[in-house]
PDB file of N, CA and C in Angstrom:
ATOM      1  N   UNK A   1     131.256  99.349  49.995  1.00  0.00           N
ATOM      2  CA  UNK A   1     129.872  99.678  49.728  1.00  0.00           C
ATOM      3  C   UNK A   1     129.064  99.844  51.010  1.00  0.00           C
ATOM      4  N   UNK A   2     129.957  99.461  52.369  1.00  0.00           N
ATOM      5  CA  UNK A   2     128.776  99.685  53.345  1.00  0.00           C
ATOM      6  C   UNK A   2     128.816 100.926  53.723  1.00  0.00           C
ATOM      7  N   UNK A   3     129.511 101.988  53.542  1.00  0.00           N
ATOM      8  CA  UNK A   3     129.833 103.274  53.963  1.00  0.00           C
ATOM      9  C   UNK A   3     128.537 103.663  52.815  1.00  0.00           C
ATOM     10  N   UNK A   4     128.735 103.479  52.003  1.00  0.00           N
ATOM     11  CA  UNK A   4     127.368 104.279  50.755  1.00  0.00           C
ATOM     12  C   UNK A   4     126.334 104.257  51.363  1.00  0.00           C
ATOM     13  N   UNK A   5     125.857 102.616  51.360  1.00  0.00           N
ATOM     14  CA  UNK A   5     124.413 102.315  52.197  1.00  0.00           C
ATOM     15  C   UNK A   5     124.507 102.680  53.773  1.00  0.00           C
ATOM     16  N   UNK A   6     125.125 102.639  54.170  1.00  0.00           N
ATOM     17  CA  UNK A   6     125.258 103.615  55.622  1.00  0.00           C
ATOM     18  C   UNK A   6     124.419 105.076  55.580  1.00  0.00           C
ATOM     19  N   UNK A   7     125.401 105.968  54.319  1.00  0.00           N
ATOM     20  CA  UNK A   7     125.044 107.339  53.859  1.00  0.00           C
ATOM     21  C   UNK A   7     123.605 106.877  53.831  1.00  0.00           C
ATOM     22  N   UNK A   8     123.724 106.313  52.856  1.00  0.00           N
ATOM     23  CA  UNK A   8     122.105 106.449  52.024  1.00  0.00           C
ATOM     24  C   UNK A   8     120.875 106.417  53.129  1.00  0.00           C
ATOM     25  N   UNK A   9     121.160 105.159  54.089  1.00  0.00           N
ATOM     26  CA  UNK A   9     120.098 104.764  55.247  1.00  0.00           C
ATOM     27  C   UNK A   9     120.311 105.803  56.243  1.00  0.00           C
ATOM     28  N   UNK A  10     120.632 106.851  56.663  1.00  0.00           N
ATOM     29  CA  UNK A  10     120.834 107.694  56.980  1.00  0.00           C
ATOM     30  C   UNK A  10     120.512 108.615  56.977  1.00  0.00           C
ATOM     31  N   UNK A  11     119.787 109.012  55.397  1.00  0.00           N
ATOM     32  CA  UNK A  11     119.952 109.893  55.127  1.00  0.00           C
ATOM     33  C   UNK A  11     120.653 111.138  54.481  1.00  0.00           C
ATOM     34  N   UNK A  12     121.952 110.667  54.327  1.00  0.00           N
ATOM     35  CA  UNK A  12     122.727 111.941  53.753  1.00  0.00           C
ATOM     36  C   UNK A  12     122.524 112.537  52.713  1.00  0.00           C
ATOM     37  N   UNK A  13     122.577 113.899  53.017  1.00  0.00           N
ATOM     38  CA  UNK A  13     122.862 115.128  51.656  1.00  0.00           C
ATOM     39  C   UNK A  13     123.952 114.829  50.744  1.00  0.00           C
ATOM     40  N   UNK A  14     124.687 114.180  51.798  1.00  0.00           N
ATOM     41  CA  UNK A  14     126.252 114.586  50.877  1.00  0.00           C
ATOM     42  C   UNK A  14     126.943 112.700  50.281  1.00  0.00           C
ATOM     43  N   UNK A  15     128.156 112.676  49.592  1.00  0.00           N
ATOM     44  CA  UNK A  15     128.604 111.547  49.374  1.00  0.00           C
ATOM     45  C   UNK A  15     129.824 111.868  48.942  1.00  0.00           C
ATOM     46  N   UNK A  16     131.400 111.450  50.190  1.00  0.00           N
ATOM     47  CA  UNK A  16     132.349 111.770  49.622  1.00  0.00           C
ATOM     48  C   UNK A  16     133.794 111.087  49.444  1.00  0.00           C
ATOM     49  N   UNK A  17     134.518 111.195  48.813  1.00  0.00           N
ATOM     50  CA  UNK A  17     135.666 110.138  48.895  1.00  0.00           C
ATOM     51  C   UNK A  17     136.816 110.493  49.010  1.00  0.00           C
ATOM     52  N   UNK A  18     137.937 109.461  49.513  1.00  0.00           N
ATOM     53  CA  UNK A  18     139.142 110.895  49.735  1.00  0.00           C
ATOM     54  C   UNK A  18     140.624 109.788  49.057  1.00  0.00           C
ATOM     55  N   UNK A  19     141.248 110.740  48.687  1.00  0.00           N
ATOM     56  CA  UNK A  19     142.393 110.112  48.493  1.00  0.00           C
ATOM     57  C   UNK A  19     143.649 110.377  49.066  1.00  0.00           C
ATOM     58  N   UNK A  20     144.626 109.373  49.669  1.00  0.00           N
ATOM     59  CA  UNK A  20     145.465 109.576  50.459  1.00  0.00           C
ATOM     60  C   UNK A  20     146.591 108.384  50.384  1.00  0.00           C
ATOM     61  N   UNK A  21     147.845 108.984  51.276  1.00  0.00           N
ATOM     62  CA  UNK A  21     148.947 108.104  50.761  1.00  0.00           C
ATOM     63  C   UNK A  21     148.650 106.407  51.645  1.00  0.00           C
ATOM     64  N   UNK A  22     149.032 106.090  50.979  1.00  0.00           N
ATOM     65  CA  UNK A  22     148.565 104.516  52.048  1.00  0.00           C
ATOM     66  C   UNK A  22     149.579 104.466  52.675  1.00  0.00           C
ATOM     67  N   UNK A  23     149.459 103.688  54.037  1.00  0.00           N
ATOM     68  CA  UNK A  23     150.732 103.636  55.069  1.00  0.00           C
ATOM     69  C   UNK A  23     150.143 102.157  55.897  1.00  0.00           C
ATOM     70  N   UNK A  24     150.377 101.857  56.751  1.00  0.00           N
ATOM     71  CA  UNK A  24     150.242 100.698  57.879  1.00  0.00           C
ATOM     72  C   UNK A  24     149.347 101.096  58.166  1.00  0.00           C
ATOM     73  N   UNK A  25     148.411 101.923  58.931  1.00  0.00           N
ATOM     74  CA  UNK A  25     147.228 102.235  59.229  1.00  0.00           C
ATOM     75  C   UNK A  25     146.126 102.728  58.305  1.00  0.00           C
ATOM     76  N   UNK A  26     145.140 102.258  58.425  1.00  0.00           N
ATOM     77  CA  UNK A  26     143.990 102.046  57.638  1.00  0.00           C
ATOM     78  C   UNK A  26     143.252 103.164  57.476  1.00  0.00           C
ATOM     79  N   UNK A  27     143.119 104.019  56.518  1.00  0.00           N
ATOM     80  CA  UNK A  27     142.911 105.552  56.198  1.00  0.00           C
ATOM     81  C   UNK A  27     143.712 106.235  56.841  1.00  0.00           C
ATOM     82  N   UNK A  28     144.989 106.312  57.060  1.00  0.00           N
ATOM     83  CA  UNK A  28     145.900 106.650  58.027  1.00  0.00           C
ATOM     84  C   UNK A  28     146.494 107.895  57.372  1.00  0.00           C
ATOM     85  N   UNK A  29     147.056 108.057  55.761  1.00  0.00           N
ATOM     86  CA  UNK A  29     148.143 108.328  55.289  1.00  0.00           C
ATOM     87  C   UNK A  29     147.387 109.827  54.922  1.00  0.00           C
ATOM     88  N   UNK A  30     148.519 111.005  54.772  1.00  0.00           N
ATOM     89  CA  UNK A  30     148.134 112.238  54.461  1.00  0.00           C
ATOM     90  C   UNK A  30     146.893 112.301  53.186  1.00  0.00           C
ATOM     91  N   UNK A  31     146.279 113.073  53.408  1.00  0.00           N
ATOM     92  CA  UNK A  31     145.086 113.351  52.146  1.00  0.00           C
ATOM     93  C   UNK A  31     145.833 114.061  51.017  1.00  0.00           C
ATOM     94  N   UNK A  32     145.118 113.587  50.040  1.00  0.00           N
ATOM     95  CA  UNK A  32     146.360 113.913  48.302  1.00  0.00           C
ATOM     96  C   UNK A  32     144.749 114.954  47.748  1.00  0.00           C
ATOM     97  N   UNK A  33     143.312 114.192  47.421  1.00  0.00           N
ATOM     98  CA  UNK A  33     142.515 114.755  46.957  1.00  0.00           C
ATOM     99  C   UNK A  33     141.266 114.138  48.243  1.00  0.00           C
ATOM    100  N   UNK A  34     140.081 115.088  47.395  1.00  0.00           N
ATOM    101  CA  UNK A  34     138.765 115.101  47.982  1.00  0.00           C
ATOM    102  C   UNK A  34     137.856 115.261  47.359  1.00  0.00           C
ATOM    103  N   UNK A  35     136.729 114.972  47.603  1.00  0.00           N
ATOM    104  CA  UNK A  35     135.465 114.931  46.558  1.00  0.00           C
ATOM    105  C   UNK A  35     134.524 114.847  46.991  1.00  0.00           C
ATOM    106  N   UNK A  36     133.521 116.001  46.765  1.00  0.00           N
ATOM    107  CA  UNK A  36     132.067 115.715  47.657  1.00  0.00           C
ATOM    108  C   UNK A  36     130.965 115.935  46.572  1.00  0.00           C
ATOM    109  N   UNK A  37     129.954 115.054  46.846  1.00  0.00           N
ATOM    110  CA  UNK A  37     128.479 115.302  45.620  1.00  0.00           C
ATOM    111  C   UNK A  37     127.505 115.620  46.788  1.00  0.00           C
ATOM    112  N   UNK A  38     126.642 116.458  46.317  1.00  0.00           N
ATOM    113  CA  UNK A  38     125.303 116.702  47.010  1.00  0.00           C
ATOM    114  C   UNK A  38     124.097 115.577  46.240  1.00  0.00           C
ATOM    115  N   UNK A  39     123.515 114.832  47.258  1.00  0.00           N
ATOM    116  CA  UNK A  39     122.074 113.826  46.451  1.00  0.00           C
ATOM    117  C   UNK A  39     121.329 114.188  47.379  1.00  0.00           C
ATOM    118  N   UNK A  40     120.498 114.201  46.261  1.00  0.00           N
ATOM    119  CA  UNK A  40     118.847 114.325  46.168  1.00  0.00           C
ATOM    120  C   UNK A  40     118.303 113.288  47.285  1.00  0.00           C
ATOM    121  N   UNK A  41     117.564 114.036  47.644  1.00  0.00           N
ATOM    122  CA  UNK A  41     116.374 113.001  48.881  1.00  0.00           C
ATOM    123  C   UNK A  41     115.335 111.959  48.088  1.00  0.00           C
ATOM    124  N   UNK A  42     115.785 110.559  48.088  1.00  0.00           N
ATOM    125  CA  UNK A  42     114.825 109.719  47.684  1.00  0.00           C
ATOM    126  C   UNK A  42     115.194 109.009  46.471  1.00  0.00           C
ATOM    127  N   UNK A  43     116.934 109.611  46.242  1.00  0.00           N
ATOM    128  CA  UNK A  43     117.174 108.737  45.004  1.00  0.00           C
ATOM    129  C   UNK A  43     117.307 106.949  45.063  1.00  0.00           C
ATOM    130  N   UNK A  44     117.391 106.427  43.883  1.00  0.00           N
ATOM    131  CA  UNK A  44     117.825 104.868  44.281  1.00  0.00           C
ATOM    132  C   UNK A  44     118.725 104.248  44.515  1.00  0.00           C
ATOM    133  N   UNK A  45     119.233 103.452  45.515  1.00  0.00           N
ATOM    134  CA  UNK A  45     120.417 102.729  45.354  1.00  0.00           C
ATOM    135  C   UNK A  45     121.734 103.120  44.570  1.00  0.00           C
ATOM    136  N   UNK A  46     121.026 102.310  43.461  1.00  0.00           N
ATOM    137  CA  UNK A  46     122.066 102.228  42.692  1.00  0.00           C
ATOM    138  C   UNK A  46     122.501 103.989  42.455  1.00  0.00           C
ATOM    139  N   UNK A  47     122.302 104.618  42.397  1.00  0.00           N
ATOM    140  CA  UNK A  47     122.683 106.156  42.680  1.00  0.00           C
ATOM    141  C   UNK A  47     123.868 106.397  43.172  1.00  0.00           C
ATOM    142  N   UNK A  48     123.335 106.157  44.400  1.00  0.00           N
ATOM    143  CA  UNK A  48     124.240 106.145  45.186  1.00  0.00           C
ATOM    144  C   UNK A  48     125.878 105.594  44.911  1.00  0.00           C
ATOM    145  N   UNK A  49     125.435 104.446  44.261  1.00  0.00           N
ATOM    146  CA  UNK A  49     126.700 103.207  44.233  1.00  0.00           C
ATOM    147  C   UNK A  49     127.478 103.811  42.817  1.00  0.00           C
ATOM    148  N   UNK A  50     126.758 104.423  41.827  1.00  0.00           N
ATOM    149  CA  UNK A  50     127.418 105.053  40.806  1.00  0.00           C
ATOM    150  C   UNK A  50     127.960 106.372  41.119  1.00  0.00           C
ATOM    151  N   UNK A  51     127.240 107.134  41.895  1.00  0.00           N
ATOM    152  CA  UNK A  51     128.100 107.973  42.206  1.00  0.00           C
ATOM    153  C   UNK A  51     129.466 107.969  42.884  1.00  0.00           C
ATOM    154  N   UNK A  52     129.224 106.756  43.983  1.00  0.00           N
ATOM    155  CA  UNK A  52     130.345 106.654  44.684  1.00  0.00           C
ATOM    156  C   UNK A  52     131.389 105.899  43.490  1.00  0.00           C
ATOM    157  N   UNK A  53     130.863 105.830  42.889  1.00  0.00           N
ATOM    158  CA  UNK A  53     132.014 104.687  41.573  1.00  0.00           C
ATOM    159  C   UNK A  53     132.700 105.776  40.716  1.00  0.00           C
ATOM    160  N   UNK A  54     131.986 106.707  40.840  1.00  0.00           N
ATOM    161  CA  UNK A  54     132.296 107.712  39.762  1.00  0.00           C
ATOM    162  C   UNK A  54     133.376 108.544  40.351  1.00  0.00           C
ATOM    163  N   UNK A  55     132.971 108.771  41.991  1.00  0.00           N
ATOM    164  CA  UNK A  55     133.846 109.681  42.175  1.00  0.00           C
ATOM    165  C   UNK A  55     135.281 109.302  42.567  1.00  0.00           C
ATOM    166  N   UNK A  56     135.365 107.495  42.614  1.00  0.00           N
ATOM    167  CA  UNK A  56     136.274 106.951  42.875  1.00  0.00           C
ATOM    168  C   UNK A  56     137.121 106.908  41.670  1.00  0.00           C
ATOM    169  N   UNK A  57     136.883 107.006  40.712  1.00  0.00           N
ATOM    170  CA  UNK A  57     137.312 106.961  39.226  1.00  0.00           C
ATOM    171  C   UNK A  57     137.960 108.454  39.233  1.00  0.00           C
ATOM    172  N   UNK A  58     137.447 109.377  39.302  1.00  0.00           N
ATOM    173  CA  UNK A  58     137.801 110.729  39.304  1.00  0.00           C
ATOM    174  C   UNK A  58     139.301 110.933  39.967  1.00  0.00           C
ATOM    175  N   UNK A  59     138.983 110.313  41.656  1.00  0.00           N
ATOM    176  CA  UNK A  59     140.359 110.532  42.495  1.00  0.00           C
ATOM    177  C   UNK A  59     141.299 109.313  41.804  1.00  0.00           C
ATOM    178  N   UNK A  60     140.999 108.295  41.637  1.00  0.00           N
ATOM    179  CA  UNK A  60     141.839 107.755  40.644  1.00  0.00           C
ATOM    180  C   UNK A  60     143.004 108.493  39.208  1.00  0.00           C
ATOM    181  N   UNK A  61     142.096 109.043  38.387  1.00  0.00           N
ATOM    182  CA  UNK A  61     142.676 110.240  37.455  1.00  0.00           C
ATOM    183  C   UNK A  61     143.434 111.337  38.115  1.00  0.00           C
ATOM    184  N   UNK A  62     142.999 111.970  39.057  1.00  0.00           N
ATOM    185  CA  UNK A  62     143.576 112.899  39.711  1.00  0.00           C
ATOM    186  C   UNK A  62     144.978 111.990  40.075  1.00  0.00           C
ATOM    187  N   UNK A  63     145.309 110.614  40.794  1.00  0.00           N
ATOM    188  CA  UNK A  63     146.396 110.507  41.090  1.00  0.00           C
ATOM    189  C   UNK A  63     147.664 110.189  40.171  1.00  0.00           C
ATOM    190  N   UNK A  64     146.893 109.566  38.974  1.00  0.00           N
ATOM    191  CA  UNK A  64     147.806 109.354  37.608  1.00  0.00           C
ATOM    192  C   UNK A  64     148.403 110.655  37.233  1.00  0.00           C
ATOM    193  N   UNK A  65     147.406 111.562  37.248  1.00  0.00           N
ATOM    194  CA  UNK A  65     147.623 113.010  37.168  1.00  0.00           C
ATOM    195  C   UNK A  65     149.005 113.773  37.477  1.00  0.00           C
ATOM    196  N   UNK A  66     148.830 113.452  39.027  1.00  0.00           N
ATOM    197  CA  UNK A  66     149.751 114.447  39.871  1.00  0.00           C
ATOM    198  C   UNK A  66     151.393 113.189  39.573  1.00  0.00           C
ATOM    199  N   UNK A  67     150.471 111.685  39.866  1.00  0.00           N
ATOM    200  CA  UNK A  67     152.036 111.048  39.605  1.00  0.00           C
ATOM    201  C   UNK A  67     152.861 111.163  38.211  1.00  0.00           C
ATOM    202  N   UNK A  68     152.127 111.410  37.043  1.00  0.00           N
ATOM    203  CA  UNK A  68     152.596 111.327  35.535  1.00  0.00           C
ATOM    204  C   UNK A  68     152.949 112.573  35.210  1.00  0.00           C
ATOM    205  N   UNK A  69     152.476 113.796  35.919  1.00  0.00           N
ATOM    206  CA  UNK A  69     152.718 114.818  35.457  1.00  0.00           C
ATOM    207  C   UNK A  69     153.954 115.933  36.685  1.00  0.00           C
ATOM    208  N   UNK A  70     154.530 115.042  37.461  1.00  0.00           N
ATOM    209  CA  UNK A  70     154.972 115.167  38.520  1.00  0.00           C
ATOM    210  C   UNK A  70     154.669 116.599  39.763  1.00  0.00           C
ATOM    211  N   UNK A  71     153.583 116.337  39.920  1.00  0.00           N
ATOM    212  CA  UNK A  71     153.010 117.458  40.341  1.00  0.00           C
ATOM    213  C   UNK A  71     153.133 117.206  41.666  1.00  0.00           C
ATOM    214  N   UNK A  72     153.309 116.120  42.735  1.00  0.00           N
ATOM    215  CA  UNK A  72     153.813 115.892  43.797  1.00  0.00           C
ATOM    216  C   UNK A  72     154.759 115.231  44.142  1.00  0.00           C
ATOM    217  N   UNK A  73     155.928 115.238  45.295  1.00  0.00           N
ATOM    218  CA  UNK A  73     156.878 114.814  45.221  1.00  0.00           C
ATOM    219  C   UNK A  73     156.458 113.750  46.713  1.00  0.00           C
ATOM    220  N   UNK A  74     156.749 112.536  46.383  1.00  0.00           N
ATOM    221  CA  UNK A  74     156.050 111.442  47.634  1.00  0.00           C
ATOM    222  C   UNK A  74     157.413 110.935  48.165  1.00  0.00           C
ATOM    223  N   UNK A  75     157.581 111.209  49.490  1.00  0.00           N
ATOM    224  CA  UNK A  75     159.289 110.539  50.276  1.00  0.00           C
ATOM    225  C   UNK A  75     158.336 109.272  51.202  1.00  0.00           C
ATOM    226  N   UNK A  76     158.309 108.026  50.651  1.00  0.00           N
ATOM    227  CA  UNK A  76     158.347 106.792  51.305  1.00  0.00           C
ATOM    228  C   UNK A  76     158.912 106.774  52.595  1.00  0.00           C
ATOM    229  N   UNK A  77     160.070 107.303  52.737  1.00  0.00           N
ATOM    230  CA  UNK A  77     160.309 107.311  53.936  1.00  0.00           C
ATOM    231  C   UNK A  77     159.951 108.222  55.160  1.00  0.00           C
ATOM    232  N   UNK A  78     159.302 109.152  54.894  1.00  0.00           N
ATOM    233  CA  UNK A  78     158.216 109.588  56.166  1.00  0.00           C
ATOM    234  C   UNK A  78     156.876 110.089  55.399  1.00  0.00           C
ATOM    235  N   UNK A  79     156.661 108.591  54.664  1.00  0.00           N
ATOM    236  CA  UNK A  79     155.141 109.238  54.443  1.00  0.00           C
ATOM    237  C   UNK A  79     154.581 110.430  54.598  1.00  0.00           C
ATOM    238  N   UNK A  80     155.282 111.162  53.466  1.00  0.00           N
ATOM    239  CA  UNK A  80     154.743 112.771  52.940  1.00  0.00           C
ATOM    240  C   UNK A  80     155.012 112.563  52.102  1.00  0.00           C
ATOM    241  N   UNK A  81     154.100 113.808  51.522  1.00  0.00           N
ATOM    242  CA  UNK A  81     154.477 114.311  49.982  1.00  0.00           C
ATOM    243  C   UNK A  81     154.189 116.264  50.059  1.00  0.00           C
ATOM    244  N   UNK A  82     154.688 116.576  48.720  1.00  0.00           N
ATOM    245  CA  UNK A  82     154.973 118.045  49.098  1.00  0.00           C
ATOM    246  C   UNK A  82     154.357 118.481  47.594  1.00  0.00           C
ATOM    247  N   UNK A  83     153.799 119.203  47.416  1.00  0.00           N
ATOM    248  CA  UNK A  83     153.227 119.556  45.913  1.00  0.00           C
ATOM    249  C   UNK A  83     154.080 120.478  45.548  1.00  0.00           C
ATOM    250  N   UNK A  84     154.466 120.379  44.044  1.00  0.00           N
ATOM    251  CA  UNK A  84     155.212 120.676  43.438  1.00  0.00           C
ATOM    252  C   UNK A  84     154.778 122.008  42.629  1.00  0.00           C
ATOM    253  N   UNK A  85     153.649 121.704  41.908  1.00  0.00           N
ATOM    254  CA  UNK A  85     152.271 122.570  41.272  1.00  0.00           C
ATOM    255  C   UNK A  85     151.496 122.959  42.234  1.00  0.00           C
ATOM    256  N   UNK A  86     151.091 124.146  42.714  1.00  0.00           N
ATOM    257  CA  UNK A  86     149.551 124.549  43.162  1.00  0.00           C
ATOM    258  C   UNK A  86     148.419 123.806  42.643  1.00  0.00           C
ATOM    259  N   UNK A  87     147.849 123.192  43.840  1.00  0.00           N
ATOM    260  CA  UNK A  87     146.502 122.865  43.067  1.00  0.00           C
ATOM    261  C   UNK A  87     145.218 123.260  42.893  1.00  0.00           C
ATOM    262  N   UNK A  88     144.839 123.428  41.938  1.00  0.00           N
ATOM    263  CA  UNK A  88     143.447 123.929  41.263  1.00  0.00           C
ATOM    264  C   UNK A  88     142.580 122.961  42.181  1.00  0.00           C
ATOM    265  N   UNK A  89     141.228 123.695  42.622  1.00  0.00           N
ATOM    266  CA  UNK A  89     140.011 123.387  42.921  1.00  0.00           C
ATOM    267  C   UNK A  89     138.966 123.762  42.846  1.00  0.00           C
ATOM    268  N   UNK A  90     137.900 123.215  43.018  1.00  0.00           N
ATOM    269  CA  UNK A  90     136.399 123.059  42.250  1.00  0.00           C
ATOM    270  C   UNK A  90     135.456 123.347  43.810  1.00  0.00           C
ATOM    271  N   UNK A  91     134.541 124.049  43.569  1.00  0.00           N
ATOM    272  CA  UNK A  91     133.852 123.669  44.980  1.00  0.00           C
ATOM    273  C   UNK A  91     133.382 122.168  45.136  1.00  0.00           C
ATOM    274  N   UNK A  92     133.283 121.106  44.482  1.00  0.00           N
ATOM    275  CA  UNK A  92     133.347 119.766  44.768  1.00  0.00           C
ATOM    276  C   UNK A  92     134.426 119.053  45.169  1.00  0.00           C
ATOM    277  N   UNK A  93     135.694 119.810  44.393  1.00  0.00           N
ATOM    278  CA  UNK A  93     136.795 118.727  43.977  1.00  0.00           C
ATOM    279  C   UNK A  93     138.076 119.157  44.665  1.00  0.00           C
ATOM    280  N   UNK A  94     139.098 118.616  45.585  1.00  0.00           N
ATOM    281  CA  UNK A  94     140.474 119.194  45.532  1.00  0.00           C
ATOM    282  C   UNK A  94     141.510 117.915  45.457  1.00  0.00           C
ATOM    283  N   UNK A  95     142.529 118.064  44.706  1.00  0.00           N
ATOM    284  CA  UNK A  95     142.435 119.022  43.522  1.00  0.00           C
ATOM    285  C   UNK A  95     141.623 118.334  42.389  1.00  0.00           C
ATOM    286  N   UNK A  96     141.969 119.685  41.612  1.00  0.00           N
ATOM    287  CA  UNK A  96     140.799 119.597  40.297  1.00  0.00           C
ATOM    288  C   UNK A  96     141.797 119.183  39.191  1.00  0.00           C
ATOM    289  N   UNK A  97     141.345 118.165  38.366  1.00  0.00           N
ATOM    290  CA  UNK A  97     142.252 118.174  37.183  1.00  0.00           C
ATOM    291  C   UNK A  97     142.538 118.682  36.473  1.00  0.00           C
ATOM    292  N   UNK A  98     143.326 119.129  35.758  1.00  0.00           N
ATOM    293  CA  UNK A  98     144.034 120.322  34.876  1.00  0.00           C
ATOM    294  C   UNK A  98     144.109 120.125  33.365  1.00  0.00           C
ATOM    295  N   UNK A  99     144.634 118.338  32.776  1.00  0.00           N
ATOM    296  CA  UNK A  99     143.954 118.051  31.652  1.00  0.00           C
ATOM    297  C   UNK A  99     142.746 118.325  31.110  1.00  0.00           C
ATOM    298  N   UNK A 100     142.400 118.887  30.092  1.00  0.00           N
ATOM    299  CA  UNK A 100     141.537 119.093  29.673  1.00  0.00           C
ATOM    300  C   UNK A 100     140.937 117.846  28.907  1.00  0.00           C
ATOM    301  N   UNK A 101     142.110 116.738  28.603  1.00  0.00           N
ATOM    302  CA  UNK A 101     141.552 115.357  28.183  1.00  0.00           C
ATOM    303  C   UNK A 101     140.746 114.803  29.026  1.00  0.00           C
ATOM    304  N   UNK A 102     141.361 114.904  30.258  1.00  0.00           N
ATOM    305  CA  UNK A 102     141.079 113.957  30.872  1.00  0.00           C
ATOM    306  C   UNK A 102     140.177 114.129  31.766  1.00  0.00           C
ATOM    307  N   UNK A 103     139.684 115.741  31.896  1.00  0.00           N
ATOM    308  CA  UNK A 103     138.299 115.875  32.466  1.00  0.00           C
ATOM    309  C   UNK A 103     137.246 115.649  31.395  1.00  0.00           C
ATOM    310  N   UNK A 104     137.375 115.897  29.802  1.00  0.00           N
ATOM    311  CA  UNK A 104     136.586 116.129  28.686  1.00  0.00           C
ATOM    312  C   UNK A 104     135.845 114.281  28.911  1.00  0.00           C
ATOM    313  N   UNK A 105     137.025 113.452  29.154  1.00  0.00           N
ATOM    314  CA  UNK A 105     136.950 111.635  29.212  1.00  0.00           C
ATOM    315  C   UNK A 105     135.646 111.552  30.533  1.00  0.00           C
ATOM    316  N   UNK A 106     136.467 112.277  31.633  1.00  0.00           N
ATOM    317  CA  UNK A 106     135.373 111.766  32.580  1.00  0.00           C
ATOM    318  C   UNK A 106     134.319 112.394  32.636  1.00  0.00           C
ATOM    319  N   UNK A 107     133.962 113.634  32.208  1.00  0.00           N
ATOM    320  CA  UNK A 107     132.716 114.221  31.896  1.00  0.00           C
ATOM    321  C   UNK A 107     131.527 113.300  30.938  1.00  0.00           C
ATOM    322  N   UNK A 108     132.358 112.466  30.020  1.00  0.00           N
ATOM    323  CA  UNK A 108     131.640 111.702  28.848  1.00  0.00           C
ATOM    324  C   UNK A 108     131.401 110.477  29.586  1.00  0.00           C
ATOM    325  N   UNK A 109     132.327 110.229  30.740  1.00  0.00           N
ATOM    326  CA  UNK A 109     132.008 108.644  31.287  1.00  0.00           C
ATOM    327  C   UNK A 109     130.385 109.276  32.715  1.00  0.00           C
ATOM    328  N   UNK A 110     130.524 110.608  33.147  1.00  0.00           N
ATOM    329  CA  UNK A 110     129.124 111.015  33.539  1.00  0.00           C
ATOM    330  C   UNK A 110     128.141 110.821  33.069  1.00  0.00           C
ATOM    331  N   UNK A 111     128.138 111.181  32.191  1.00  0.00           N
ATOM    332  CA  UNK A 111     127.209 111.404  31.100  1.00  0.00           C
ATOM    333  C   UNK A 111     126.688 109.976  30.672  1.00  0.00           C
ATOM    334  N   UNK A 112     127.505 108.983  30.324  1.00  0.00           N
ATOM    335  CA  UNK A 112     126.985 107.504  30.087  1.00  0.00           C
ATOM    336  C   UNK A 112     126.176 107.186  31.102  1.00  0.00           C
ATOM    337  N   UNK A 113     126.582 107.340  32.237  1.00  0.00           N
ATOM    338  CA  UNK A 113     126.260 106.541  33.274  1.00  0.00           C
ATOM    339  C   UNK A 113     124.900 107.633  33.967  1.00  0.00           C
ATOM    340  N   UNK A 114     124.749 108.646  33.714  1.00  0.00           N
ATOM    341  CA  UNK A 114     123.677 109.690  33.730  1.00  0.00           C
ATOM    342  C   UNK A 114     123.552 110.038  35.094  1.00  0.00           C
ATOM    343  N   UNK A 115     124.715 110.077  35.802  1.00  0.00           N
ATOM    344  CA  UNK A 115     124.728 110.909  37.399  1.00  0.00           C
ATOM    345  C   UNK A 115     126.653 111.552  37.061  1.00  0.00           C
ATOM    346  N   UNK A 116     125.913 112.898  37.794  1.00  0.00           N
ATOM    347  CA  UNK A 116     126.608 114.143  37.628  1.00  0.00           C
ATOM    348  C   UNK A 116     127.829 114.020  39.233  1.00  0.00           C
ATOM    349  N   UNK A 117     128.905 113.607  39.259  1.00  0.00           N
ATOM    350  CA  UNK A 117     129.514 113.129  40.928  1.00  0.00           C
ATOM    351  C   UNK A 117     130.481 114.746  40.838  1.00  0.00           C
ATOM    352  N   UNK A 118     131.468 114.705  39.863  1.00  0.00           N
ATOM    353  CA  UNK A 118     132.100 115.823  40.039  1.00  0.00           C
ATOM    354  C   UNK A 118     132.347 116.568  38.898  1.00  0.00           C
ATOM    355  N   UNK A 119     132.635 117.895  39.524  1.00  0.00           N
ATOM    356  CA  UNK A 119     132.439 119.352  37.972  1.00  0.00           C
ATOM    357  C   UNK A 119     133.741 119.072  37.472  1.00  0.00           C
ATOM    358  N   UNK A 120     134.159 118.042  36.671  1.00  0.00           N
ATOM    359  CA  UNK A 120     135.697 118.140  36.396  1.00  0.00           C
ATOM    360  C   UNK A 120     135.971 119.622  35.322  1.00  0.00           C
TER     361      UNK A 120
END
């Protein structure tokens, strides 16, 4: 959460999160997805903190995604992976999810929470 309030005290336009293979070094490992929201000047806090929750949820789905639907192939032993599927993207999102469940789910979990993070 201090990276959000960082953004936020700052100033930022933007708010984004990334997903990647984990390794020994700390944000170290190749990037899998990405996700960026544009906010509004002057929103509150908590904004911020839902968006960043939201979009963490999103790259979450995206990785069940690619792992359940075997859309990338991950070798442990030199930390890579190689995509199997082309991936679809969003001008917010790479990649974009391809279920239609499972963007229809997180579109409805937007919507609860009433901030818009990514166009699934």
């Amino acid at each position: 959460m201090r990276a959000v309030r960082a953004a936020q005290e700052d100033g930022g336009m933007f708010l984004g999160a990334t997903l990647h293979l984990a390794t020994a070094q700390i944000d170290g490992g190749p990037i899998v997805g990405q996700v960026v929201s544009p906010v509004e000047k002057g929103v509150p806090p908590e904004y911020w903190n839902r968006l960043s929750y939201l979009q963490k949820v999103y790259l979450t789905l995206v990785a069940f995604e690619l792992i359940s639907e075997s859309h990338i192939d991950i070798d442990p032993g030199s930390q890579s992976f190689v995509w199997k599927v082309q991936p679809r993207s969003s001008w917010c999102a790479n990649p974009k999810l391809r279920s239609v469940a499972l963007a229809a789910s997180f579109d409805a979990l937007q919507k609860d929470l009433g901030v818009r993070a990514v166009e699934a």
